[in-house]
Structure formats: C-alpha cells, structure tokens
Protein backbone atom coordinates (compact mmCIF):
# COMPACT_ATOMS: atom_id res chain seq x y z
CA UNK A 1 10.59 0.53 40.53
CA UNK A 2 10.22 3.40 37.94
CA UNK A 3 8.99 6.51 39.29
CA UNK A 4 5.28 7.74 37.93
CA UNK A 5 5.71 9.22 33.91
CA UNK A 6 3.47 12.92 34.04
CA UNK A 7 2.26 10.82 31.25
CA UNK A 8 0.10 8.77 33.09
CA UNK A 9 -1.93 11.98 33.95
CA UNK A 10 -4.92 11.92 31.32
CA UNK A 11 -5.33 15.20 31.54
CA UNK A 12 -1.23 15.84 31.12
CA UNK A 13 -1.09 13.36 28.41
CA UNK A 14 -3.91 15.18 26.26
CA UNK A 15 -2.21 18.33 26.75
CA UNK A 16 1.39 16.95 25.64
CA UNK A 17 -0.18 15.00 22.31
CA UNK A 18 -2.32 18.19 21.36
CA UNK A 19 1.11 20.24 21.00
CA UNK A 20 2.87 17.10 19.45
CA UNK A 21 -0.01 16.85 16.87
CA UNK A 22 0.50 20.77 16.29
CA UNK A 23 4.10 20.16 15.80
CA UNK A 24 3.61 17.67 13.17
CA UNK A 25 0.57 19.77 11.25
CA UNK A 26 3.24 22.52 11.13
CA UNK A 27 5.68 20.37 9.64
CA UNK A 28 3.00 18.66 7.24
CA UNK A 29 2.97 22.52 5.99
CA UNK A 30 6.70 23.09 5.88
CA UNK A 31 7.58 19.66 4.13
CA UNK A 32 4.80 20.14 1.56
CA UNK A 33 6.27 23.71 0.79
CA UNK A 34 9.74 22.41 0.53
CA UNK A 35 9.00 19.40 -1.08
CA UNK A 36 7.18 21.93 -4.14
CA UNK A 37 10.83 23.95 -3.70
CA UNK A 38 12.81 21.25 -4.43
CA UNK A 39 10.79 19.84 -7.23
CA UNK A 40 10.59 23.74 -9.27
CA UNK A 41 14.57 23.85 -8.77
CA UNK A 42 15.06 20.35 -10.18
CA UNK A 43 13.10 20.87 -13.33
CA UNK A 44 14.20 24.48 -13.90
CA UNK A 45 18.05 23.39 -13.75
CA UNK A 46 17.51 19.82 -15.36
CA UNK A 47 14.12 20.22 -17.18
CA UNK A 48 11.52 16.86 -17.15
CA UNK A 49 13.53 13.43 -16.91
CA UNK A 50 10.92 11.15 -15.98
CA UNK A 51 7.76 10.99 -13.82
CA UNK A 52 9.32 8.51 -11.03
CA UNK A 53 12.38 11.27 -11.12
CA UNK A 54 10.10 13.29 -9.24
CA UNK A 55 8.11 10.82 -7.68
CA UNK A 56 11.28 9.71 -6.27
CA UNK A 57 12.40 12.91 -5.12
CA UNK A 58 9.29 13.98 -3.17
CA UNK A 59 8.79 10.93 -1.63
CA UNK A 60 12.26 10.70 -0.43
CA UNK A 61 12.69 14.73 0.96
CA UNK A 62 9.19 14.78 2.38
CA UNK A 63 9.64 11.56 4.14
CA UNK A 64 12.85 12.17 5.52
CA UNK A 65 11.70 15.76 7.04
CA UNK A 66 8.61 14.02 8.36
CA UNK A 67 10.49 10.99 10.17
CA UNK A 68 13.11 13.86 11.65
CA UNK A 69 9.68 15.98 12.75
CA UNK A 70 8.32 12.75 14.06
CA UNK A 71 11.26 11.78 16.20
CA UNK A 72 12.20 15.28 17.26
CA UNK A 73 8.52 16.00 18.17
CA UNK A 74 8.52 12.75 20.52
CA UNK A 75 12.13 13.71 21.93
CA UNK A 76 10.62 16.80 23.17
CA UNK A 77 7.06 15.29 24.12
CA UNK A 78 9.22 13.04 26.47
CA UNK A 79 11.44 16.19 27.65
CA UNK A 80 8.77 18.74 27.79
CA UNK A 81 6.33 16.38 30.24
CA UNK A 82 8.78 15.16 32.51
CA UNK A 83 8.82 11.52 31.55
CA UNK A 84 12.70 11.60 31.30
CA UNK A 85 12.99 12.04 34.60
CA UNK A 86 10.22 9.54 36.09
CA UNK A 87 12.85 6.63 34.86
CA UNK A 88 14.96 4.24 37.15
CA UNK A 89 18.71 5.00 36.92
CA UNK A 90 21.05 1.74 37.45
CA UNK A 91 23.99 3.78 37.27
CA UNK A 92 23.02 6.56 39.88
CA UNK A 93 24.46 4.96 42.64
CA UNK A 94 27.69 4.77 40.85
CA UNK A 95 27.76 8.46 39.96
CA UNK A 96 27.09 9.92 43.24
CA UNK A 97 30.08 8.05 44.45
C-alpha cells in the first residue's frame, strides 16, 4: 500500500496550492509581457500582415509558456510537499539487491 501523500494534510495542501497559484500569477505576468515583446518585434521587422498573424502568434507563445508554467509548477508542487516520496516502489526490492 502507498505510503500517506503530505498532500492529504489540509492544512499542507492549502499551503502547497497557495505557492502553486503564486507561481502561475507570476507567470500570467511574464507571458503577458513577452507575449507584447514578441508581437512589437514582429511588426517592427515585418510590419502588419494580417490580424490572425498576430492572433496566431500570441495565442501560440502565451500558451505554450503557460502549459510549461503549469507543468513545471505541479512538478515542483509534487517535489516540494513530499508526495514523490509517499509512492510504492515495485522495483525497490530489486535495487537494494
């Protein structure tokens, strides 16, 4: 049987989502400011193509550095808490061999 996550503690759990919600506020700030970088650069080297050019563009950078913030923010969530270490290992039998 797994072990207990630090997770399950409410108290823990609050804690740990409070900084991962911080995280991702942060990045909300740091993807909007890039996203207006890389829109200023595209129209001062290649001037105004079309609407959905830039449409395009923003929706494509910001999402990308928001799914990366996302998933990053949950690998360290797990790390930071200690839930990586409340698992069941199959193989840790084998290793200690």
């Amino acid at each position: 049987m797994a072990g207990r996550s630090p997770l399950d503690d409410p108290h823990n759990a609050s804690f740990a989502w409070a900084r991962y919600r911080l995280l991702m506020k942060w990045m909300g700030g740091f993807t909007a400011a890039v996203v207006i970088l890389v829109l200023a650069l595209l129209y001062s080297w290649i001037g105004f193509v079309s609407v959905h050019f830039y449409i395009a563009t923003a929706l494509g950078v910001g999402l990308t550095i928001m799914l990366m913030a996302a998933l990053m923010g949950l690998v360290f969530l797990s790390s930071g808490t200690g839930h990586d270490e409340s698992i069941l290992d199959p193989l840790e039998d084998e290793r200690n061999r």
